[in-house]
C-alpha atoms as a PDB file:
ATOM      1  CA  UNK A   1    -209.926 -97.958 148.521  1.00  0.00           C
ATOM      2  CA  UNK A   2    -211.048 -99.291 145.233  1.00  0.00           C
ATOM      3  CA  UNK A   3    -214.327 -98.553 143.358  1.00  0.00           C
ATOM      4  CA  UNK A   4    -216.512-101.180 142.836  1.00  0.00           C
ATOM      5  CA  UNK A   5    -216.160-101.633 138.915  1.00  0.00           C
ATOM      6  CA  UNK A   6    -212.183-101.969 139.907  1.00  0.00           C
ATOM      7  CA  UNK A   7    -212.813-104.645 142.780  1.00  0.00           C
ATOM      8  CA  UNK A   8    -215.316-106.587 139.996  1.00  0.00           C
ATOM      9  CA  UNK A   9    -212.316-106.469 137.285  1.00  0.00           C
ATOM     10  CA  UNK A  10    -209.559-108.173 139.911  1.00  0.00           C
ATOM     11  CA  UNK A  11    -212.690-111.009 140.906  1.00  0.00           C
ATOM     12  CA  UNK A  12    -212.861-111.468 137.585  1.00  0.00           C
ATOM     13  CA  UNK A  13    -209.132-111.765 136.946  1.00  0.00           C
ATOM     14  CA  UNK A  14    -208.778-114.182 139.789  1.00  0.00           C
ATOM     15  CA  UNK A  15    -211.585-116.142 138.797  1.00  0.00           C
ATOM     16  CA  UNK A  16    -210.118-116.691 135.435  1.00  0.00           C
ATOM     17  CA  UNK A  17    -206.409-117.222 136.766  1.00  0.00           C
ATOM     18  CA  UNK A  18    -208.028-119.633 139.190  1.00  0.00           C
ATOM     19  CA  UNK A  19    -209.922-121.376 135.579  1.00  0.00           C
ATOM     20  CA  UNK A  20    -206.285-121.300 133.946  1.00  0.00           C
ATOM     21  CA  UNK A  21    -205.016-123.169 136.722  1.00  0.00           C
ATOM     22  CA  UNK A  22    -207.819-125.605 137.384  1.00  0.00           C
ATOM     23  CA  UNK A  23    -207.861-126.692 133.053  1.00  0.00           C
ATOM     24  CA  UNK A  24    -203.513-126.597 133.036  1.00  0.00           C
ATOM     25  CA  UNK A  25    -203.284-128.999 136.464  1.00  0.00           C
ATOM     26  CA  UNK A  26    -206.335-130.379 137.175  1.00  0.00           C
ATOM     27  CA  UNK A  27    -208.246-129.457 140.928  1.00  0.00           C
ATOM     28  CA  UNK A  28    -207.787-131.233 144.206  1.00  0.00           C
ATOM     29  CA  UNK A  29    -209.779-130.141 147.136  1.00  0.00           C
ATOM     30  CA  UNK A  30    -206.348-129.502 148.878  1.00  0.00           C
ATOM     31  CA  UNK A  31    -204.921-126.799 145.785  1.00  0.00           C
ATOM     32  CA  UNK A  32    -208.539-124.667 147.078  1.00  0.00           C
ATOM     33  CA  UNK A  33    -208.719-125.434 150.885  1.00  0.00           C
ATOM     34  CA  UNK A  34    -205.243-126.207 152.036  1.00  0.00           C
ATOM     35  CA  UNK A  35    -202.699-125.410 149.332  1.00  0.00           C
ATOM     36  CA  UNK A  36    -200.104-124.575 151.519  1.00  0.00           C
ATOM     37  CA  UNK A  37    -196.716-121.692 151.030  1.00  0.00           C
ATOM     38  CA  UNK A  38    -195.570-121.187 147.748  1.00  0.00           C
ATOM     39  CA  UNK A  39    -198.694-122.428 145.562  1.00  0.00           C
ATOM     40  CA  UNK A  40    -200.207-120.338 143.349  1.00  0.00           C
ATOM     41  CA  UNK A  41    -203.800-120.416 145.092  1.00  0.00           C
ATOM     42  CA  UNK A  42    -201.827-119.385 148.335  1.00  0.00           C
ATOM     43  CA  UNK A  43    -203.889-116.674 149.483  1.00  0.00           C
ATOM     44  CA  UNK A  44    -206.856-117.373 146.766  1.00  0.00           C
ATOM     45  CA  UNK A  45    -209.837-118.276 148.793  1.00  0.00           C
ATOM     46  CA  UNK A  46    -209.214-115.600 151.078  1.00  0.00           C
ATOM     47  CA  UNK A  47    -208.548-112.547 148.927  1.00  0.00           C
ATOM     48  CA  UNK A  48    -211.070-113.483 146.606  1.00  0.00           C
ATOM     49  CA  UNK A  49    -213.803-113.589 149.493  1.00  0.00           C
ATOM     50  CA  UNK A  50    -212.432-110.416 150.915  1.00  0.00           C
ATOM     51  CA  UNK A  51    -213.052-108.960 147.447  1.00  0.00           C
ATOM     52  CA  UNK A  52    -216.220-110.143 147.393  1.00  0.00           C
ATOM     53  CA  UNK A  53    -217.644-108.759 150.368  1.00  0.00           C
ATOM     54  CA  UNK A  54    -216.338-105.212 149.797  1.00  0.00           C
ATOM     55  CA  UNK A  55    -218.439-105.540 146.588  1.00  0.00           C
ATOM     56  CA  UNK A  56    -221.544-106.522 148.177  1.00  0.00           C
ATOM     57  CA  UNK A  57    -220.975-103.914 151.146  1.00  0.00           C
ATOM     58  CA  UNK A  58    -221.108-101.245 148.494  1.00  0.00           C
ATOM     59  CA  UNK A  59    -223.517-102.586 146.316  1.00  0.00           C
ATOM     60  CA  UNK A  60    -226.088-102.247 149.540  1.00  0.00           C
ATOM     61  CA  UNK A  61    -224.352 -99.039 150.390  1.00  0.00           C
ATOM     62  CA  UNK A  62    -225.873 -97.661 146.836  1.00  0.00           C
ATOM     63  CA  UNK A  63    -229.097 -98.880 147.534  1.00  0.00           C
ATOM     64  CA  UNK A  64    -229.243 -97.796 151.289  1.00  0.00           C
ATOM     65  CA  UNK A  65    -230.176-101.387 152.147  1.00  0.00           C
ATOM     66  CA  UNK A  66    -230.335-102.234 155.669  1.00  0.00           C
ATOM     67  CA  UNK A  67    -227.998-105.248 155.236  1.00  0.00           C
ATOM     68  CA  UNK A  68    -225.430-105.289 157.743  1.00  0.00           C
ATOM     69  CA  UNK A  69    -222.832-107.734 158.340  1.00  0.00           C
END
């Protein structure tokens, strides 16, 4: 499992691959929310929420919040 700081640092290098993209082709609902096999934002949304989420979940783990999922 990654630590947090490690799950923060990929975010952050998707977010600014995702930026590259966006200023290099321009952004169409369908390259975020449906952009199909083969496209470079494949599996973006997805991963990046995933990612996400495992931050938050430890973030509350640190602070022994009650926040559950």
């Amino acid at each position: 499992m990654s630590t947090k700081a490690e799950l923060i640092k990929e975010l952050i290098d998707m977010q600014t691959k995702f930026i590259e993209f966006e200023h290099k082709n321009g952004m169409h609902p369908d390259d975020y929310y449906n952009p199909g096999a083969g496209h470079e934002l494949e599996n973006y949304k997805n991963d990046f929420m995933e990612k996400a989420v495992q931050v938050l979940d430890m973030a509350h783990e640190e602070k022994d919040s009650a926040w559950k999922r």
